[in-house]
PDB file of N, CA and C in Angstrom:
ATOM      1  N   UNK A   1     -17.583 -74.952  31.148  1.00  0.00           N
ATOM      2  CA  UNK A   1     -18.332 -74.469  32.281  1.00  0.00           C
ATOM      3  C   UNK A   1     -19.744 -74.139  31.849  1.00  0.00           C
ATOM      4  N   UNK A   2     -19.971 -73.425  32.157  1.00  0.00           N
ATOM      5  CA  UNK A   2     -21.635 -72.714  31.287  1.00  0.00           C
ATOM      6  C   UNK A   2     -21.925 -71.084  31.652  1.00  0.00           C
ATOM      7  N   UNK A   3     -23.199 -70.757  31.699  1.00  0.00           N
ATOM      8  CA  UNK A   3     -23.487 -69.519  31.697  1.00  0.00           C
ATOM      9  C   UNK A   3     -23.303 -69.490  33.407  1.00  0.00           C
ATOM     10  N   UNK A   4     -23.040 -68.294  33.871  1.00  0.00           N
ATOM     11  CA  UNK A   4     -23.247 -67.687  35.164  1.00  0.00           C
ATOM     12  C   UNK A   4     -24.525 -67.412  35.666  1.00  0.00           C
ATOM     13  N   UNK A   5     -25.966 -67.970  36.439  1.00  0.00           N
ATOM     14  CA  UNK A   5     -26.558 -67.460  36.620  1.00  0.00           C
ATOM     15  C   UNK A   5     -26.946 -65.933  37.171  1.00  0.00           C
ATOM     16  N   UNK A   6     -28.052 -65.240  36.468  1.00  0.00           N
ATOM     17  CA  UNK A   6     -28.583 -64.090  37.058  1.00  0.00           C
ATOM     18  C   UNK A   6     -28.301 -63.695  38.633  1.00  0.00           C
ATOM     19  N   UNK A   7     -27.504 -63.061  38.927  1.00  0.00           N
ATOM     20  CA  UNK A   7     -27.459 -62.603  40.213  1.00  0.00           C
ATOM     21  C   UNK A   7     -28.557 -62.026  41.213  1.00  0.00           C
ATOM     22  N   UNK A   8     -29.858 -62.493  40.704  1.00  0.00           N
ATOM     23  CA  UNK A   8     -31.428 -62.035  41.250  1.00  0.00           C
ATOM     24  C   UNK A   8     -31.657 -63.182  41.576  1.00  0.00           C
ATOM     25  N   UNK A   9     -31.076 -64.138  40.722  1.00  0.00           N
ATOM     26  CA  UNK A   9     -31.652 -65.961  40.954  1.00  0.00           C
ATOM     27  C   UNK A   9     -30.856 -65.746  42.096  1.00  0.00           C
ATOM     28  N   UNK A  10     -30.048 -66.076  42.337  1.00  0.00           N
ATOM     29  CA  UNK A  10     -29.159 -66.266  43.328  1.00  0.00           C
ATOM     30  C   UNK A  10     -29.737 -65.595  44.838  1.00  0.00           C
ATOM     31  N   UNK A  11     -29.957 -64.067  44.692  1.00  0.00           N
ATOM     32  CA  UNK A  11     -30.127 -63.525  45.861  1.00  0.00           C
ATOM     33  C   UNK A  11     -32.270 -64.619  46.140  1.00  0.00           C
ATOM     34  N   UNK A  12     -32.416 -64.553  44.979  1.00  0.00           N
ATOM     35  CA  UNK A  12     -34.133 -64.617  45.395  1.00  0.00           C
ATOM     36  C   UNK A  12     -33.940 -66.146  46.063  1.00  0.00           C
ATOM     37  N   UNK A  13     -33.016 -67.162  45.934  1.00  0.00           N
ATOM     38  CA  UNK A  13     -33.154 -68.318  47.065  1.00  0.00           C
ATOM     39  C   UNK A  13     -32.176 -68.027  47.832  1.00  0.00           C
ATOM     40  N   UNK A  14     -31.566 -67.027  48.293  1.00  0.00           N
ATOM     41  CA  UNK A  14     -31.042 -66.509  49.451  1.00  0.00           C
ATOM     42  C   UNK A  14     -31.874 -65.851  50.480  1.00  0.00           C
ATOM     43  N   UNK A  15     -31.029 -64.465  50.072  1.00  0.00           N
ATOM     44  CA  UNK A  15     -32.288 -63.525  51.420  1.00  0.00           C
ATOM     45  C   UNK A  15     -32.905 -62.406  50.674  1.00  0.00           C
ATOM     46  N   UNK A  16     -32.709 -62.480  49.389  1.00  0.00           N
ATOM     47  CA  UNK A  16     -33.570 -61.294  49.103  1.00  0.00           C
ATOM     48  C   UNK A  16     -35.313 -61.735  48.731  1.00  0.00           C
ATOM     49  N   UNK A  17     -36.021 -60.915  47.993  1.00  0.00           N
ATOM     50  CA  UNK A  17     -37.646 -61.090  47.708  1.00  0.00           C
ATOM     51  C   UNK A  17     -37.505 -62.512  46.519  1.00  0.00           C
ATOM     52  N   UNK A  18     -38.519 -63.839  47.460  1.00  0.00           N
ATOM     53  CA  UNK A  18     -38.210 -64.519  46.432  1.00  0.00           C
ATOM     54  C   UNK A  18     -38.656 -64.960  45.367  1.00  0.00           C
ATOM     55  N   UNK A  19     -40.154 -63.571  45.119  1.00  0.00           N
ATOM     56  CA  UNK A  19     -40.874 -63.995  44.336  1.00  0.00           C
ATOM     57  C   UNK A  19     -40.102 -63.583  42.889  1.00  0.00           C
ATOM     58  N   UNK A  20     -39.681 -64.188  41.757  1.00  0.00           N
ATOM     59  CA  UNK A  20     -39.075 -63.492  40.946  1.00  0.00           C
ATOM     60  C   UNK A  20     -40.239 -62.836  39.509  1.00  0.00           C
ATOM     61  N   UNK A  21     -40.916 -63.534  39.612  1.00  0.00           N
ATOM     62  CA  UNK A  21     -42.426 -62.963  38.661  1.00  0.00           C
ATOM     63  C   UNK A  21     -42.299 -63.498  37.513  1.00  0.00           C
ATOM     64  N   UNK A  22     -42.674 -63.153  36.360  1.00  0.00           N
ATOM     65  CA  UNK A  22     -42.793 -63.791  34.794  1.00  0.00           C
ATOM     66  C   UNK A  22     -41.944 -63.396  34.465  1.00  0.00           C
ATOM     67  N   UNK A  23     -41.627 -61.835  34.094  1.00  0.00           N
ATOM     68  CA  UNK A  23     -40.759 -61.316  33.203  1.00  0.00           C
ATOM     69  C   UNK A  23     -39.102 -61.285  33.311  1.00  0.00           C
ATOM     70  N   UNK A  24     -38.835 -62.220  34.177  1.00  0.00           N
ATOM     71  CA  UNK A  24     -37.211 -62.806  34.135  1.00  0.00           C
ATOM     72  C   UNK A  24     -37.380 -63.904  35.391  1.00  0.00           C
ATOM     73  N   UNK A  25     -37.708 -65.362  34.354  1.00  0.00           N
ATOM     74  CA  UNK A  25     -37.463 -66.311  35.202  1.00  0.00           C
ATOM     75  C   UNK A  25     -36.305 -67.083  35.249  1.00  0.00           C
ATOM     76  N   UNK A  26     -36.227 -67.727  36.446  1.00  0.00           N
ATOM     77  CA  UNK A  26     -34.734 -68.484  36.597  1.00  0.00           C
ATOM     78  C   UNK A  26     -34.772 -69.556  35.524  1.00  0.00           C
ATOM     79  N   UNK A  27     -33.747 -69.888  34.818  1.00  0.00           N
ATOM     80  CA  UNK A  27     -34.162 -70.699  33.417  1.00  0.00           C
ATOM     81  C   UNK A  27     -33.255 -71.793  34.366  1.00  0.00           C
ATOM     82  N   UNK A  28     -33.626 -73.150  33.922  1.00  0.00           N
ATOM     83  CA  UNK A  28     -33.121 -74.936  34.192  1.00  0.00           C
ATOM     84  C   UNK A  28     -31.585 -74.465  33.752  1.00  0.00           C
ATOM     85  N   UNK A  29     -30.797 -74.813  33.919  1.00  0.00           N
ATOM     86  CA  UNK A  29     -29.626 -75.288  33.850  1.00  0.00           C
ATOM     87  C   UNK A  29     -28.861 -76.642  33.598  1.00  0.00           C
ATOM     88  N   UNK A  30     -30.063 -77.482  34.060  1.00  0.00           N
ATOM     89  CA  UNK A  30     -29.818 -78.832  33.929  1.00  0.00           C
ATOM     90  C   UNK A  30     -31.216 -79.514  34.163  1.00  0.00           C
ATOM     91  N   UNK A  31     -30.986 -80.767  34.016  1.00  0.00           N
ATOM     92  CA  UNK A  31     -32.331 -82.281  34.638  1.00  0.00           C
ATOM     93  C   UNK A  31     -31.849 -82.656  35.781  1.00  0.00           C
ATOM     94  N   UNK A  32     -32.540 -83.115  36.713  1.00  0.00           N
ATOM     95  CA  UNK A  32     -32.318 -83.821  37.804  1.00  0.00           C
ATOM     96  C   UNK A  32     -33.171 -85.146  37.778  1.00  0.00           C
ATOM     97  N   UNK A  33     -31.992 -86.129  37.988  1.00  0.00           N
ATOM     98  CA  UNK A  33     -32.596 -87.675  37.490  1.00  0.00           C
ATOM     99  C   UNK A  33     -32.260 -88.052  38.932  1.00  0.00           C
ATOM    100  N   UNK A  34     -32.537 -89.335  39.702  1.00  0.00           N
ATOM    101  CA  UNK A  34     -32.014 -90.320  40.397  1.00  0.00           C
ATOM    102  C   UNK A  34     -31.293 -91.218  40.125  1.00  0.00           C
ATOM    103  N   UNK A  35     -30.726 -92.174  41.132  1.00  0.00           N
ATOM    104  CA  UNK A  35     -29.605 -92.829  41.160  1.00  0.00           C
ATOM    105  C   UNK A  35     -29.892 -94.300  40.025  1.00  0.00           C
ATOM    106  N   UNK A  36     -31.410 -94.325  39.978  1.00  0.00           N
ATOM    107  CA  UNK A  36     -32.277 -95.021  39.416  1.00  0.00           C
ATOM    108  C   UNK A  36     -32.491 -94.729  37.815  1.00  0.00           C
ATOM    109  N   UNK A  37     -32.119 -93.727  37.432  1.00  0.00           N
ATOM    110  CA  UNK A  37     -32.711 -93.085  36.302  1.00  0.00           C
ATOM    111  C   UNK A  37     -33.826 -92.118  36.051  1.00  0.00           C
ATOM    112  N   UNK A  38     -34.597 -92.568  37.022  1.00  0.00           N
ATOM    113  CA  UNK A  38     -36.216 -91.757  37.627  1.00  0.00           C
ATOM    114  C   UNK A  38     -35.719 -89.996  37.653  1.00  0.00           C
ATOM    115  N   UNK A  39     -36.786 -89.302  36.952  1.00  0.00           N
ATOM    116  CA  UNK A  39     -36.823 -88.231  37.135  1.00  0.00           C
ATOM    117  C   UNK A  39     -36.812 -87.313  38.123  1.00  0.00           C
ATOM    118  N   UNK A  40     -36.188 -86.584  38.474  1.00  0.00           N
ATOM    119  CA  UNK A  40     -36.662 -85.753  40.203  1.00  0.00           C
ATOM    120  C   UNK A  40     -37.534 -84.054  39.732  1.00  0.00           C
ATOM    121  N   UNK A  41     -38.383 -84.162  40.443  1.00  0.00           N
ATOM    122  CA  UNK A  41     -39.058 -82.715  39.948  1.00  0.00           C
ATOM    123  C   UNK A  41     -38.222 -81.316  40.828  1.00  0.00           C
ATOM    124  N   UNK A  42     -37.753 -80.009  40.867  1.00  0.00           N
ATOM    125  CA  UNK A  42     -37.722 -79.490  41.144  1.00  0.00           C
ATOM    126  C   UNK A  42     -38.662 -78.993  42.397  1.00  0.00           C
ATOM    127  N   UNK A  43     -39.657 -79.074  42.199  1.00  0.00           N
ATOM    128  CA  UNK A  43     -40.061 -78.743  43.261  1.00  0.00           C
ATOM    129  C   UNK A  43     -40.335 -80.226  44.834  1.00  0.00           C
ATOM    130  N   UNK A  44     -40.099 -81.283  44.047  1.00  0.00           N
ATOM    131  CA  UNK A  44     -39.801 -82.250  45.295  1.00  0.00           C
ATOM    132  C   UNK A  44     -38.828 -81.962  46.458  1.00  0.00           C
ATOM    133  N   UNK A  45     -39.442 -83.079  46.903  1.00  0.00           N
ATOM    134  CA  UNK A  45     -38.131 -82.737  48.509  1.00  0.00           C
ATOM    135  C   UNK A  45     -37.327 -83.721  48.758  1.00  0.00           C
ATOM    136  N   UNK A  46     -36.226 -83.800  49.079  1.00  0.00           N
ATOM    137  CA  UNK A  46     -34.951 -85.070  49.518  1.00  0.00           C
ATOM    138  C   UNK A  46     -36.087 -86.340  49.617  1.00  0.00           C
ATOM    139  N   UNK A  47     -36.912 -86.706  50.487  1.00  0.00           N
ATOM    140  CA  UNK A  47     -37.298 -87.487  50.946  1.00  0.00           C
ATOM    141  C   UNK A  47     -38.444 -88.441  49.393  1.00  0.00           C
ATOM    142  N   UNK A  48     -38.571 -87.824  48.513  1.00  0.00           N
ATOM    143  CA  UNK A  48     -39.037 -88.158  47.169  1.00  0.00           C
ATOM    144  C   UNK A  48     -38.284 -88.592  46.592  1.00  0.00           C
ATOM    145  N   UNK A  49     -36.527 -88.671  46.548  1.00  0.00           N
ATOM    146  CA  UNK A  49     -35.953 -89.327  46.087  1.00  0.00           C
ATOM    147  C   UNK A  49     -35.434 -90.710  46.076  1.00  0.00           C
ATOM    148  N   UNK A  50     -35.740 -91.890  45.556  1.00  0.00           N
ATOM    149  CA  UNK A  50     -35.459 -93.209  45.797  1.00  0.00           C
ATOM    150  C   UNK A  50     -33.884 -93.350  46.422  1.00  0.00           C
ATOM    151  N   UNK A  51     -33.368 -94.210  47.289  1.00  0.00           N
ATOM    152  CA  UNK A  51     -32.360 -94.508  47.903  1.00  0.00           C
ATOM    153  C   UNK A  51     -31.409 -95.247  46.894  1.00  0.00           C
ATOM    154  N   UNK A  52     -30.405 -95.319  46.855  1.00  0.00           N
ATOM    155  CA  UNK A  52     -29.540 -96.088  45.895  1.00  0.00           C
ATOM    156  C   UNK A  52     -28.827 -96.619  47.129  1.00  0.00           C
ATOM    157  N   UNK A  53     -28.573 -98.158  47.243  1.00  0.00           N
ATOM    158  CA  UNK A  53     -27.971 -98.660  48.106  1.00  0.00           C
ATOM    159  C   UNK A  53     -27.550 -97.850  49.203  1.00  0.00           C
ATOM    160  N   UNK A  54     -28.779 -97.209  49.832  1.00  0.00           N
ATOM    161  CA  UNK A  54     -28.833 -96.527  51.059  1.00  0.00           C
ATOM    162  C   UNK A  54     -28.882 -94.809  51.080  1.00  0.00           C
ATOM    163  N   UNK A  55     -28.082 -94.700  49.790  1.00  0.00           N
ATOM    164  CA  UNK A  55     -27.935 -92.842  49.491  1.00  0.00           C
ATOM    165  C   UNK A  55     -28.397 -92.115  48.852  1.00  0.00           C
ATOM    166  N   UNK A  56     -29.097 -91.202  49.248  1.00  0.00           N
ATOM    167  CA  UNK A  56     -29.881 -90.289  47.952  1.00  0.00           C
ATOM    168  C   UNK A  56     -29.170 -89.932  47.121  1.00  0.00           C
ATOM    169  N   UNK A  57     -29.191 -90.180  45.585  1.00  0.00           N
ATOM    170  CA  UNK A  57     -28.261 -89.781  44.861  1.00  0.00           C
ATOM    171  C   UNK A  57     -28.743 -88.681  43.638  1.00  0.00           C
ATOM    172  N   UNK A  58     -28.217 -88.100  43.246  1.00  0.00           N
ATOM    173  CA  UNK A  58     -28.942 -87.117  41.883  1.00  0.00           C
ATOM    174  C   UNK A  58     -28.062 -87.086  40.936  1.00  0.00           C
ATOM    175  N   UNK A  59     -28.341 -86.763  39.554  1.00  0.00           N
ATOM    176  CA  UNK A  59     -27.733 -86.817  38.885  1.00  0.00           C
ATOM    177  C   UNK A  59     -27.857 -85.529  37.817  1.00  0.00           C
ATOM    178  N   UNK A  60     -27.075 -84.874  37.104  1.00  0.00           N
ATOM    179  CA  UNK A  60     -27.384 -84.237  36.730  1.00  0.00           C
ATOM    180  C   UNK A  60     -27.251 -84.273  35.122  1.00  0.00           C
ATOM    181  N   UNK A  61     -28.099 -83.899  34.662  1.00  0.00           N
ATOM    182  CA  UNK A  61     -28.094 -83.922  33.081  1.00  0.00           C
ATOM    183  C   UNK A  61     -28.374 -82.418  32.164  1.00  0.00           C
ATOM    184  N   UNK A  62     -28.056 -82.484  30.596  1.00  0.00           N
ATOM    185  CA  UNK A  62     -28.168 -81.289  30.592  1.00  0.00           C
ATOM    186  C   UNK A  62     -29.950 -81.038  30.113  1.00  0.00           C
ATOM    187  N   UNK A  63     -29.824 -80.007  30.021  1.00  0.00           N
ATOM    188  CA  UNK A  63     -31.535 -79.633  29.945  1.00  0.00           C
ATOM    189  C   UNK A  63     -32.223 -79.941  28.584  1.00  0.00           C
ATOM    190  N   UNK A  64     -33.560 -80.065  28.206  1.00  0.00           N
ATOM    191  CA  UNK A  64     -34.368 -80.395  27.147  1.00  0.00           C
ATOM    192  C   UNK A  64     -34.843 -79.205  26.888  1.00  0.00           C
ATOM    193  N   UNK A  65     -33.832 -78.222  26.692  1.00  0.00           N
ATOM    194  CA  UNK A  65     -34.389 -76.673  26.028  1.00  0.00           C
ATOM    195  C   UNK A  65     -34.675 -76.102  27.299  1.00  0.00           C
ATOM    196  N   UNK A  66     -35.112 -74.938  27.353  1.00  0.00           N
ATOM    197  CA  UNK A  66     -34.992 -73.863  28.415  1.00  0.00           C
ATOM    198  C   UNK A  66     -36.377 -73.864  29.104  1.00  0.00           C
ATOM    199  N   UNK A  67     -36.315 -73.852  30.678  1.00  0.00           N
ATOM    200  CA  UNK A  67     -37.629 -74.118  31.376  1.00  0.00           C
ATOM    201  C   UNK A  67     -37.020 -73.291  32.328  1.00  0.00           C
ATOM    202  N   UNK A  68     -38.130 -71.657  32.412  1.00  0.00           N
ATOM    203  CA  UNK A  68     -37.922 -70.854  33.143  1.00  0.00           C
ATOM    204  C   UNK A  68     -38.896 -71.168  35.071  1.00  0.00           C
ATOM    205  N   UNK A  69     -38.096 -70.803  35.717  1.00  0.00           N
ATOM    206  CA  UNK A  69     -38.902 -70.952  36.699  1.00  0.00           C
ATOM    207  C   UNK A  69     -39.166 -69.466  37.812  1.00  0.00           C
ATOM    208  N   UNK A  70     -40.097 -68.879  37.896  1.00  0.00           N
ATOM    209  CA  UNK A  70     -40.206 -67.770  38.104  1.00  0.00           C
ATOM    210  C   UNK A  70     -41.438 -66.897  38.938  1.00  0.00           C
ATOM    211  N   UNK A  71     -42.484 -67.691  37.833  1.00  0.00           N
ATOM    212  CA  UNK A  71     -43.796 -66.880  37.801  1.00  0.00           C
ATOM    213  C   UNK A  71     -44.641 -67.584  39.317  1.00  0.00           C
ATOM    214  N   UNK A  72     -44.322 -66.438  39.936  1.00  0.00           N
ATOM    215  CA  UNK A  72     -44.958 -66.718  41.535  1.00  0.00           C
ATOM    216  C   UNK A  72     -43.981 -68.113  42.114  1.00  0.00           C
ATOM    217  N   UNK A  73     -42.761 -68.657  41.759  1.00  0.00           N
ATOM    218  CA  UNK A  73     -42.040 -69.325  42.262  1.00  0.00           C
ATOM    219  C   UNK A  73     -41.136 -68.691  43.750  1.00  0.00           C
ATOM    220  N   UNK A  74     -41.499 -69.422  44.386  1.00  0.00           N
ATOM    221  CA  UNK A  74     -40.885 -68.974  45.492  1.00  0.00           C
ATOM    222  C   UNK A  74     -39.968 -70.049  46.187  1.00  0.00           C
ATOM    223  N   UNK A  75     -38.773 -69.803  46.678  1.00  0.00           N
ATOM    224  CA  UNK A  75     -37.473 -70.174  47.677  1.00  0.00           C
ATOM    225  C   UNK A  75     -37.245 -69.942  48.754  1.00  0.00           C
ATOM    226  N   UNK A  76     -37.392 -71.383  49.249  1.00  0.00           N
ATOM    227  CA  UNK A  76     -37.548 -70.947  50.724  1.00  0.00           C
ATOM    228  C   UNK A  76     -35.949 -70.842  50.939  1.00  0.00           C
ATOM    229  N   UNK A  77     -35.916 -69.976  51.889  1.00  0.00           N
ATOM    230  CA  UNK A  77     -34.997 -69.597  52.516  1.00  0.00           C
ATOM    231  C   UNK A  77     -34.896 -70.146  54.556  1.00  0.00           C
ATOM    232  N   UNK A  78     -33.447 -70.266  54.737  1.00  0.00           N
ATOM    233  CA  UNK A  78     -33.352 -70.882  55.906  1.00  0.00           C
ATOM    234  C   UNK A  78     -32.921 -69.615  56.934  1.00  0.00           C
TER     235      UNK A  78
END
């Protein structure tokens, strides 16, 4: 399995404040590739992702060392 994320990550792309700041950022967990191989950035949107015989697909890989995301990062919430 892996680590449990921070329960602040969690609430800050929920409903709580989602700015989380520098001093405890949400760290990668993984890469996000396409169906293609092509990289997907985190901050892209569905529609940036190339189609694989019609379906957006993602893939997940494990991470290239730890990439916190935090500092003035914000989650939108629905």
């Amino acid at each position: 399995m892996g680590e449990r994320p921070a329960r602040q990550w969690a609430e800050a792309a929920t409903d709580r404040d989602p700015n989380l700041g520098g001093s405890d950022p949400a760290i990668r967990r993984f890469r996000l590739l396409d169906g293609h191989g092509g990289h997907v950035y985190p901050e892209g949107v569905p529609a940036g992702t190339e189609p694989l015989d019609g379906t957006r697909v993602l893939v997940l890989h494990p991470p290239n060392g730890a990439f916190g995301m935090g500092l003035v990062r914000v989650f939108e919430s629905t």
